[in-house]
Every structure is written in C-alpha cells, then in structure tokens.
Protein backbone atom coordinates (compact mmCIF):
# COMPACT_ATOMS: atom_id res chain seq x y z
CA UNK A 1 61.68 -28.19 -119.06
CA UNK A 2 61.44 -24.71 -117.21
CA UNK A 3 59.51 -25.48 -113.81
CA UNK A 4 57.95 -23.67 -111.38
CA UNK A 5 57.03 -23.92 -107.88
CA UNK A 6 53.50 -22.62 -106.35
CA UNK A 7 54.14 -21.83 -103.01
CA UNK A 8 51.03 -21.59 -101.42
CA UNK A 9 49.80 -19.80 -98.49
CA UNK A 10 46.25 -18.76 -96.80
CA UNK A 11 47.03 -15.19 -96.78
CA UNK A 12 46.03 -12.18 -94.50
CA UNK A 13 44.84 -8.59 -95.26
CA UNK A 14 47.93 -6.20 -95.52
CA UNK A 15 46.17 -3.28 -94.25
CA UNK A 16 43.78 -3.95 -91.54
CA UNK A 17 40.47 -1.94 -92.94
CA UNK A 18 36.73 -3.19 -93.75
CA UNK A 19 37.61 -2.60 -97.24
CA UNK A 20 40.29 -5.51 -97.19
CA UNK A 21 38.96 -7.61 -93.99
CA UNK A 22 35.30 -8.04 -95.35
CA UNK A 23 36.24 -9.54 -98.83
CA UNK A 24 38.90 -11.72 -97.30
CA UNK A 25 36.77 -13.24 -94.98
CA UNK A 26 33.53 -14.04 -97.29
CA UNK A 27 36.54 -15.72 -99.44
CA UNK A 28 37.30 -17.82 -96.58
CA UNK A 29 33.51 -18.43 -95.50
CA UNK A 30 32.31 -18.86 -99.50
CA UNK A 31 34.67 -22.30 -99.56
CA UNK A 32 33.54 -23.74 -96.21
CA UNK A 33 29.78 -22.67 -97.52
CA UNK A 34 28.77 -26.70 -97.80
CA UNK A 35 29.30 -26.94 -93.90
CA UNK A 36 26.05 -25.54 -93.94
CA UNK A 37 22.70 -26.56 -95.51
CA UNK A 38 21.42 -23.48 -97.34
CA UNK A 39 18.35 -23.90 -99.91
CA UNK A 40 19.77 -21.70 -102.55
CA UNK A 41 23.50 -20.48 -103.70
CA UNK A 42 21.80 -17.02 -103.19
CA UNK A 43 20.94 -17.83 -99.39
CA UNK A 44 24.09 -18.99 -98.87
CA UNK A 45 25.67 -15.68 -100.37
CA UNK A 46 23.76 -13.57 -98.29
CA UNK A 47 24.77 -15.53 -95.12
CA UNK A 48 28.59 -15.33 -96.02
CA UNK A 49 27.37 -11.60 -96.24
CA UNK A 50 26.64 -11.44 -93.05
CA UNK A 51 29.22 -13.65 -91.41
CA UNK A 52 31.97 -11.83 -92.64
CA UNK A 53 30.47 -7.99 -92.13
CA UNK A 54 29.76 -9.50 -88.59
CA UNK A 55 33.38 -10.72 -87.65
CA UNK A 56 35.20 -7.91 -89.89
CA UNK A 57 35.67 -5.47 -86.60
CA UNK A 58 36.76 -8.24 -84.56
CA UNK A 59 39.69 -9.06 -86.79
CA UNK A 60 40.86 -5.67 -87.74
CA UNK A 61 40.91 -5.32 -83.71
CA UNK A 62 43.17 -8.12 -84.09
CA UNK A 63 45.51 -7.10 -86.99
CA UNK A 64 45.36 -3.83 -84.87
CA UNK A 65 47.02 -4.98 -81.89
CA UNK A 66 49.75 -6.67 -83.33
CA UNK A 67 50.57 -4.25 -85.92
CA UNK A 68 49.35 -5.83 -88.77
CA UNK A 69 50.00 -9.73 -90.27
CA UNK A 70 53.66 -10.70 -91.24
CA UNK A 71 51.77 -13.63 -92.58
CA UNK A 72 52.37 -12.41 -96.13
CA UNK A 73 55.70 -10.87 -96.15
CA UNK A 74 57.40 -14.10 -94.28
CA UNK A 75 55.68 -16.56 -97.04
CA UNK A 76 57.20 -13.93 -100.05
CA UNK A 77 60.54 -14.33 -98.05
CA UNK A 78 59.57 -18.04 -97.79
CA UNK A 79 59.90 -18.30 -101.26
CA UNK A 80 62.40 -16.30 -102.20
CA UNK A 81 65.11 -18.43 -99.99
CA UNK A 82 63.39 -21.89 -101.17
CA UNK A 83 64.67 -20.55 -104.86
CA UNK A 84 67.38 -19.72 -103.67
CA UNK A 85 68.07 -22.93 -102.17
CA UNK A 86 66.95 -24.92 -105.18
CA UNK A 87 69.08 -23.43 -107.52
CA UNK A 88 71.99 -24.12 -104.76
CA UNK A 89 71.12 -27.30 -105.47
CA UNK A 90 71.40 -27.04 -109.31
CA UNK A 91 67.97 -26.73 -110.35
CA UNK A 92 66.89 -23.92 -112.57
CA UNK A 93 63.76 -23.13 -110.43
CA UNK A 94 61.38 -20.44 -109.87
CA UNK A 95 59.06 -19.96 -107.20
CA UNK A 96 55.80 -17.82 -106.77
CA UNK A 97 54.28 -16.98 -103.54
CA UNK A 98 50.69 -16.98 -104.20
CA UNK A 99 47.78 -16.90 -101.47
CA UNK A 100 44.17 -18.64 -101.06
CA UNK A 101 42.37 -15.53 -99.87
CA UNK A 102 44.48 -12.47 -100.98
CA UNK A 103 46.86 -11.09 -103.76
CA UNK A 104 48.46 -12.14 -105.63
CA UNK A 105 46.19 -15.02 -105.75
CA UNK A 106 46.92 -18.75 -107.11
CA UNK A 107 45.10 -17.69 -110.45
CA UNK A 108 47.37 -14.79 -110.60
CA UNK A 109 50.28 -16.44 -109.90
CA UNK A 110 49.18 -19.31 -112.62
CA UNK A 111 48.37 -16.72 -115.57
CA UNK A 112 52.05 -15.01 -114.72
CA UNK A 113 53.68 -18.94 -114.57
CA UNK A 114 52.22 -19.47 -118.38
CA UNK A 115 53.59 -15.73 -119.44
CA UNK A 116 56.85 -16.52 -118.17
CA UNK A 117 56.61 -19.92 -120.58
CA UNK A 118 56.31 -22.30 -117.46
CA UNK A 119 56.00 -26.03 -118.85
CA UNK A 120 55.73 -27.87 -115.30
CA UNK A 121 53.87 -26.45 -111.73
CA UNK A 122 54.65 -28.10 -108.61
CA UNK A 123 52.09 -27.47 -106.47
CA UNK A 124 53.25 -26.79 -102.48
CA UNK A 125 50.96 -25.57 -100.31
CA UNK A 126 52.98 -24.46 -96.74
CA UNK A 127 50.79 -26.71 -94.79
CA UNK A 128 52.01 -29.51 -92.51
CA UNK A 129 49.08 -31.44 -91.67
CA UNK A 130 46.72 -31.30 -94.55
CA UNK A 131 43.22 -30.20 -94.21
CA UNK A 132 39.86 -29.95 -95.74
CA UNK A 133 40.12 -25.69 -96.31
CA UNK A 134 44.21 -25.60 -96.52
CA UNK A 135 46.01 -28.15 -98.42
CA UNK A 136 43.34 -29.80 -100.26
CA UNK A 137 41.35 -26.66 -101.06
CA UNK A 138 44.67 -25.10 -102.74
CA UNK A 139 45.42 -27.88 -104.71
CA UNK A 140 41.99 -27.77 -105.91
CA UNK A 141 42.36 -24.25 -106.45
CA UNK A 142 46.04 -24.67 -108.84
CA UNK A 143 44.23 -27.26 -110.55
CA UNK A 144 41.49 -24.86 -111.71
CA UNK A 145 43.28 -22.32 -112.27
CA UNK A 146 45.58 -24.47 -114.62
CA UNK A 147 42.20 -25.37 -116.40
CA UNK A 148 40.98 -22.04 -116.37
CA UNK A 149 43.90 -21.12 -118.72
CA UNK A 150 42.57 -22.80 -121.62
CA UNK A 151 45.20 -23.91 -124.53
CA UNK A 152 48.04 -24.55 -121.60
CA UNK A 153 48.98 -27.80 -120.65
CA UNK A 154 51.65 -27.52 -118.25
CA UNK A 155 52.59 -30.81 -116.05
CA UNK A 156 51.07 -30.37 -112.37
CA UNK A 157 52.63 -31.63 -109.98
CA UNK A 158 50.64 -32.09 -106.44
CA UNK A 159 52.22 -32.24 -102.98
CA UNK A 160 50.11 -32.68 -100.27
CA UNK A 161 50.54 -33.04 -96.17
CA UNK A 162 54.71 -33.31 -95.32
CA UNK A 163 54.09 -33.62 -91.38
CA UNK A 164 56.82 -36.85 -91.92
CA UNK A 165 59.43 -35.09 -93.21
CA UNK A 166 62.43 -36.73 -91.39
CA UNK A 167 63.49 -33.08 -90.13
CA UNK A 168 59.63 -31.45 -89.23
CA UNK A 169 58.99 -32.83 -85.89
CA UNK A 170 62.95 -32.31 -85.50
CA UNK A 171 62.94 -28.98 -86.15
CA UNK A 172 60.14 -28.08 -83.89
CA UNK A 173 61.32 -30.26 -80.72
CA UNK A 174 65.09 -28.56 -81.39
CA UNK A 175 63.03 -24.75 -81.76
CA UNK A 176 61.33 -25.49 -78.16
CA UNK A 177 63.97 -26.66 -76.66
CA UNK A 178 66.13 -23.44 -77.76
CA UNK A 179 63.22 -21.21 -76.89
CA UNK A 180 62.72 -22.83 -72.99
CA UNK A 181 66.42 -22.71 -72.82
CA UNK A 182 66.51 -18.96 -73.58
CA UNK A 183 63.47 -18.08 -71.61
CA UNK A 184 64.80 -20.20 -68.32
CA UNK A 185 61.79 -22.73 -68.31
CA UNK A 186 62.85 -26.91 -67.25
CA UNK A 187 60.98 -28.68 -69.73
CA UNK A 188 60.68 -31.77 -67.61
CA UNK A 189 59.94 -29.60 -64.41
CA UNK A 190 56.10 -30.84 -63.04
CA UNK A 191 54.97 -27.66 -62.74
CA UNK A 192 55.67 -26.86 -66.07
CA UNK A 193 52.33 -27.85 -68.65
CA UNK A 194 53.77 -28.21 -72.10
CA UNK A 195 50.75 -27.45 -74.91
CA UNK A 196 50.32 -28.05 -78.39
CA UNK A 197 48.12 -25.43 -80.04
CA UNK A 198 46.20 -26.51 -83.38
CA UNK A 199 44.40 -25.01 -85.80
CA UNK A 200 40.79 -26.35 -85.45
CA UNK A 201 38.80 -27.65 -88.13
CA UNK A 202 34.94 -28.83 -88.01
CA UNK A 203 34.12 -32.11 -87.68
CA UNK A 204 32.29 -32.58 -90.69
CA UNK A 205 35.43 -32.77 -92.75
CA UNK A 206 36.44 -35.67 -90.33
CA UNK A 207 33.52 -37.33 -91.24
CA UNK A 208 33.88 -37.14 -94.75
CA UNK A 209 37.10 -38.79 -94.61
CA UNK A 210 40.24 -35.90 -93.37
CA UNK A 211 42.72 -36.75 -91.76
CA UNK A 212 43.87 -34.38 -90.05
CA UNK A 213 42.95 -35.42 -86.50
CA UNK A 214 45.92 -38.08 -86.95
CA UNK A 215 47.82 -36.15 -88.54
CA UNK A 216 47.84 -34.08 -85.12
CA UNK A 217 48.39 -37.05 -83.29
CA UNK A 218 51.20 -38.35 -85.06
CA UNK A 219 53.02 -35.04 -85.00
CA UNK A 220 52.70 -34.17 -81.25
CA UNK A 221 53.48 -37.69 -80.11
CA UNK A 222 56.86 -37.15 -82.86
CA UNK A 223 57.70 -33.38 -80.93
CA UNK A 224 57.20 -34.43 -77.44
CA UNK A 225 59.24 -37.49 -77.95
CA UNK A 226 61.63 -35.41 -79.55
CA UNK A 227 61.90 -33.52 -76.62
CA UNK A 228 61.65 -36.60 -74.18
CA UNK A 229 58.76 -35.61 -72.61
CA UNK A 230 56.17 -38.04 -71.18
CA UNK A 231 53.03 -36.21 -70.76
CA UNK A 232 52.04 -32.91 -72.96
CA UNK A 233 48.19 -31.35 -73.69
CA UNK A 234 46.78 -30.69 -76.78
CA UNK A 235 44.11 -27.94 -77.64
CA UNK A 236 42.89 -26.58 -80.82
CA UNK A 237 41.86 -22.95 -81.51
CA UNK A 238 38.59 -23.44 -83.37
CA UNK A 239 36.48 -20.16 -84.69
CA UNK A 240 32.50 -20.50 -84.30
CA UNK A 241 31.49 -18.35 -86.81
CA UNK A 242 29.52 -21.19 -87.87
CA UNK A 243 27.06 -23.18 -85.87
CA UNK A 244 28.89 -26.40 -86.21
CA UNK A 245 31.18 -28.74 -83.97
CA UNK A 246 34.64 -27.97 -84.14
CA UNK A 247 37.72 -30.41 -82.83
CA UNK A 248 37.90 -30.57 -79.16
CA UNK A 249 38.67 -29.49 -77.00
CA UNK A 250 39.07 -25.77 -77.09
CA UNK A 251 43.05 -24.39 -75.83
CA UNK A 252 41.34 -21.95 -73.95
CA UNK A 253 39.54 -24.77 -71.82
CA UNK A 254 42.95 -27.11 -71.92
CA UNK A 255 44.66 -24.12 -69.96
CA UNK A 256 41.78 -23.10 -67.47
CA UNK A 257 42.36 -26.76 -66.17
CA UNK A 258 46.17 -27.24 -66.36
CA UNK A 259 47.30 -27.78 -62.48
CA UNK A 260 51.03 -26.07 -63.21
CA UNK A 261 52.56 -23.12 -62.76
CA UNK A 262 53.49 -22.30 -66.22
CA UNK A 263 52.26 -23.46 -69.64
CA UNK A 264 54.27 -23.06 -72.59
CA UNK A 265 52.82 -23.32 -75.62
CA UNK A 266 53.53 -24.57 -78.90
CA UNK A 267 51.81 -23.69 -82.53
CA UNK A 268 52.50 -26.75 -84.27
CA UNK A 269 50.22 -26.28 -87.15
CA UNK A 270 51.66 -22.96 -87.97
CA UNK A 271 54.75 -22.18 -90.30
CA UNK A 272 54.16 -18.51 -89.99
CA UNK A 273 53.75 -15.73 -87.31
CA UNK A 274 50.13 -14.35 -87.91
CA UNK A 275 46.94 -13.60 -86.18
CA UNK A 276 46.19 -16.72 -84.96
CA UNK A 277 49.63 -16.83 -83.10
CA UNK A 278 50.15 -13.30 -82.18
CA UNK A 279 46.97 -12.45 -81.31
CA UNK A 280 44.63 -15.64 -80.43
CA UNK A 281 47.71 -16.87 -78.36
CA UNK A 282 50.01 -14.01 -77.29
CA UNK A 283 47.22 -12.20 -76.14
CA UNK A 284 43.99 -13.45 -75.71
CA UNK A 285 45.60 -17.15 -74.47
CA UNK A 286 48.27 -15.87 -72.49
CA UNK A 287 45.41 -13.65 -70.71
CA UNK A 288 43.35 -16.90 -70.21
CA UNK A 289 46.93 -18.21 -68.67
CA UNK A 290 47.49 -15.42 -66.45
CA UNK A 291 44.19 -15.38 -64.86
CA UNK A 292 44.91 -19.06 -64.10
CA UNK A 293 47.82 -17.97 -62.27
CA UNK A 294 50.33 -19.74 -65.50
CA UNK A 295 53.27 -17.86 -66.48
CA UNK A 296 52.62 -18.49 -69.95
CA UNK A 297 55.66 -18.59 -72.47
CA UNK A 298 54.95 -19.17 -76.44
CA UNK A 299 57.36 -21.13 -78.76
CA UNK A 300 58.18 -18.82 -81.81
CA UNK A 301 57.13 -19.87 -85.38
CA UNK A 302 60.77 -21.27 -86.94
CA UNK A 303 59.56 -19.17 -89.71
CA UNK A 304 63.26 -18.37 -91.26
CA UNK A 305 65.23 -21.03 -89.84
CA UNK A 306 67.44 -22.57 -92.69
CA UNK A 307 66.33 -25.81 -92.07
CA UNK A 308 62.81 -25.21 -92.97
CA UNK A 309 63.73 -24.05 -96.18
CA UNK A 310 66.18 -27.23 -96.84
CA UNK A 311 63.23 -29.46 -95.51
CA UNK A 312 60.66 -27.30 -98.59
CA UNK A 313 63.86 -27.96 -101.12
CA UNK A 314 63.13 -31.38 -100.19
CA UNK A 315 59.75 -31.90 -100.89
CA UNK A 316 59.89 -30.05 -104.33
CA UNK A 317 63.07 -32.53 -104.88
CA UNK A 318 61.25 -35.77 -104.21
CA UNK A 319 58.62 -34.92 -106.18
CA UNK A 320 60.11 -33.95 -109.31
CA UNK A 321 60.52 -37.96 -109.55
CA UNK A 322 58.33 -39.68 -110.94
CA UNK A 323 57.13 -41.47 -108.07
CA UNK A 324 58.76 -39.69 -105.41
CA UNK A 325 61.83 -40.84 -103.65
CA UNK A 326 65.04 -40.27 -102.25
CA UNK A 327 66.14 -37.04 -99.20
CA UNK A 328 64.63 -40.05 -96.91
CA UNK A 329 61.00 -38.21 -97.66
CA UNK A 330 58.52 -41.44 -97.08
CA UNK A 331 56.17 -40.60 -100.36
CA UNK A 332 52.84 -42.03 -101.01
CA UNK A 333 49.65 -40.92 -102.78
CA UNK A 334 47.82 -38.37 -100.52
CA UNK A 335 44.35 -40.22 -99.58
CA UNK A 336 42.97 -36.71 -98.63
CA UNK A 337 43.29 -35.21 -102.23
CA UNK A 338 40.25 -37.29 -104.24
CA UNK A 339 41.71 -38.21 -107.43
CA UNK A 340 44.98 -39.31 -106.65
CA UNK A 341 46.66 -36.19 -107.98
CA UNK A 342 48.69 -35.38 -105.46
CA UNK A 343 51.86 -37.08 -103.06
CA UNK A 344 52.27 -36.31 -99.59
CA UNK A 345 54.02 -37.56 -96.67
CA UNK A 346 51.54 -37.83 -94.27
CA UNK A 347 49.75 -41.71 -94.83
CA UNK A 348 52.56 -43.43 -93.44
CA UNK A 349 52.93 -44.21 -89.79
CA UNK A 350 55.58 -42.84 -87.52
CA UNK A 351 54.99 -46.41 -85.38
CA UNK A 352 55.34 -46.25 -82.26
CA UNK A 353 54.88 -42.30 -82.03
CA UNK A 354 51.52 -43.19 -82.77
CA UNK A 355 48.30 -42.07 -79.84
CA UNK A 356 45.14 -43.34 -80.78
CA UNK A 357 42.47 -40.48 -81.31
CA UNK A 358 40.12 -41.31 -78.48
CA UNK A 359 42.85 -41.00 -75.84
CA UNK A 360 42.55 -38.04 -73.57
CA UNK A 361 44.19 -34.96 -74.36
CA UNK A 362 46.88 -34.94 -71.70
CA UNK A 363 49.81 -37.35 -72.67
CA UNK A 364 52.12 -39.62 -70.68
C-alpha cells in the first residue's frame, strides 16, 4: 500500500508584503470567526476584513526585522529528513510539507498525494500540545480535503497531540541545558528566573472542552523536572486582535515581576524558529527584560536536531498499527479531535509531573 505522510504546519508569508500578509491573516482570523458572535457570515467577513488589513503593517514590521520567517523552509527540511529517516527504517514513505494558511496548502498537498496514486494519508500536524486552531483544525482540514476529492478513498490516518513522547520533554530539558551551558547561565542559580513561553489560546476553546491548558502543565512540570529544577514561571504570548480572554497570564507581565537577575526563556510550544520566537521574544520580550534590569537569554528552537526527527519517525511508526503501539509511544484516542478519528499521545498522565491548573504560575 503506497503511504504518505501530511506533515502539517501553520505556515508564514515568504515575502513580507500586504499582498501576502493580508490574505494570510483573514485565513487565520476566518477559522477562529465563531469566537465571535456575528449576525451574518457577511458581517463576519467584513470584520475579518478589517482585522487583518488592521494588523497587516504590524506583522510585516515583524517579518521585517528578522529577515523574513524560516518557519516554512525549516518545516520543508522537516520533512524531507523525516523521509529520509523512514525509509532508514525500511518503509517506502513519502512525505509532503503542506501548511494551514499558505502554499502549498493541505488541499494542495492532498490533490498531488492522489496524482502520485497515494492509497493511505497519515495525518501529522507538527504540533506538541494540541489545540483548538492547530492540531485539531488541520486534521479537520486533511479530512476535507480528502472528501473534497470525490471518487478517492484513501485510508486516513489521524495523529493528534505527541507532548508524551518518551523523548519530547527530553529533548527540550537536554536543548536548555546545552544552551545555558554555552551561554554561561547556572540553571539552579536564584537569581536566575527560568520561563516557559506558550502560545496562547482563548478561553473559549477551554470551555468547550481543549485541552491544552494541561497539556501545558504536564509538559513544563516534565522539562523542569528534566532539568531538576524546583521552581520555573510560565507565561503565554496571547494576540488580542479579538476582544476575547486569552490564557493568563501574559509573558510580558510574568517578566515585569520576576525578582532575578536574568530570565531565560524557553518556547516550549514551538518546533520552529518564526515570528513568534524571533520577534515577539527576541525582541519585543527581551526589551520588556532589559528594562527590568534581566539579562534575558532565549533557548533555541531544536528545530534540526536528529532526535526530533527520530521522535516524528516514531509517531508515523506507531500509528501505522492498527491501534497504535510499540517505540514506548503511550497511544490513545485523542479526546480533543470529535469523532474519534484521530490517536495522540497527550490523554495519558505523566503522574507525578502533574500541577494542577489553578496553581500559581511560579513553580516549586
């Protein structure tokens, strides 16, 4: 059976112009539109009009100052060394690096898949801790665009959050510990603030049933005991383009208030270098850190490390089975994706890793 993997990422403009920003962002505002009531589709059309017009300079300042997003180019790399590691393995594999909110997109990279006489998609978006508007929204997405085909029945094969991956919160606590090492920074030194930075997300979606608050939990508690550290912050970067609550709190209000004299910082969310890490945090964060008198040092994104790629080879490995097991993966059906289409890591406890979610946001 010739199979296929969808490696799926968000995606970021190439070039950083109104032509590409503007359409990028009402894709990204048109599938959060229900976390706003708006009469008519029309009204709500308008309004991602004017959202996206309205943040458009703000981001190209962004892509500006960093030289543009590597987002793309390290996901197509992404997937050309998961192949490559797959068919290390044996298996007769392809994969295509597809995107949410640019080109190629997962309904291009699904018509190509049925030229190319695909009979079986496994579906992997390069998300962690699955969300509302990443994971689940590009497993919905496959799924239509699978339909959308019409007279092609491929099997689809769903893989949700993979936070529990044996070697995730491994990989990150061994990346941070290289990093302080290199930079000169004691870990376990009291005036040095360790922060994890997350993506936000509103809190609707928690309300309707996601996740992914835990899922943050779980994986922080799993890095900082990885790195034997008793107490650690948490702060998510949230975007209010929308009049809505967002996670709490804010990073930029975690640092203000950090009594330390440096801060280093920590993207967990992220598996690639982009605008929300070289811009939100190298500059405007470290600027909030500076002002607060921090030395502030960021963690790179273990983008290319090998191991990331043997830890993807592993997912798309357990769940070619047909209920997925085996590479020490802890499988179950993902309770975020409605249906029960899809397997993911992420419902099983790591124990005593645990926090609870109404703790406070400093640890130990």
């Amino acid at each position: 059976m010739k199979t296929a993997v969808m490696f799926i990422n968000f995606g970021e403009p190439a070039e950083p112009t109104l032509d590409n920003v503007v359409p990028y962002l009402e894709g990204i505002f048109l599938q959060n539109v229900g976390l706003e009531r708006s009469p008519e589709a029309e009204t709500r059309r308008v309004r991602v009009r004017k959202m996206a017009r309205a943040r458009a300079p703000g981001l190209i300042e962004e892509y500006e100052a960093i030289g543009g997003s590597p987002l793309n180019a390290q996901a197509d790399a992404q997937a050309d060394a998961l192949e490559a590691e797959l068919r290390a393995r044996g298996r007769d594999i392809t994969c295509y690096s597809c995107f949410q909110f640019t080109e190629p997109s997962v309904y291009a990279a699904v018509e190509r898949a049925r030229a190319d006489g695909v009979e079986r998609l496994v579906g992997l978006p390069v998300y962690p801790l699955c969300g509302h508007s990443t994971n689940v929204a590009a497993l919905q997405s496959l799924r239509a665009a699978v339909e959308a085909e019409g007279g092609w029945s491929p099997e689809l094969l769903e893989i949700g959050g993979w936070h529990r991956h044996p070697d995730f919160c491994a990989l990150h606590a061994d990346n941070a510990r290289a990093f302080a090492e290199a930079e000169g920074v004691d870990l376990h030194d009291p005036d040095t603030a360790f922060l994890f930075s997350i993506h936000g997300t509103p809190i609707k979606y928690l309300e309707e049933g996601s996740r992914y608050d835990r899922y943050v939990e779980e994986a922080c508690a799993a890095v900082a005991a990885g790195l034997g550290l008793a107490r650690y912050h948490m702060g998510y970067q949230n975007h209010s383009n929308r009049p809505v609550d967002w996670t709490q709190p804010d990073v930029e209000r975690v640092v203000k208030g950090l009594e330390a004299r440096r801060v280093v910082v920590l993207p967990i969310a992220f598996m690639h270098e982009q605008s929300e890490t070289l811009a939100e945090l190298d500059h405007e964060l470290r600027e909030e850190a500076e002002e607060a008198g921090l030395a502030f040092h960021r963690v790179p994104v273990p983008w290319d490390s090998p191991r990331f790629v043997e830890l993807l080879a592993d997912l798309v490995e357990g769940r070619l089975g047909e209920e997925p097991a085996g590479t020490g993966v802890p499988w179950r059906r993902c309770l975020c994706r409605s249906g029960g289409h899809a397997w993911c890591t992420n419902g099983m406890r790591f124990g005593a890793a645990v926090v609870p979610a109404n703790e406070s946001t400093t640890r130990g």
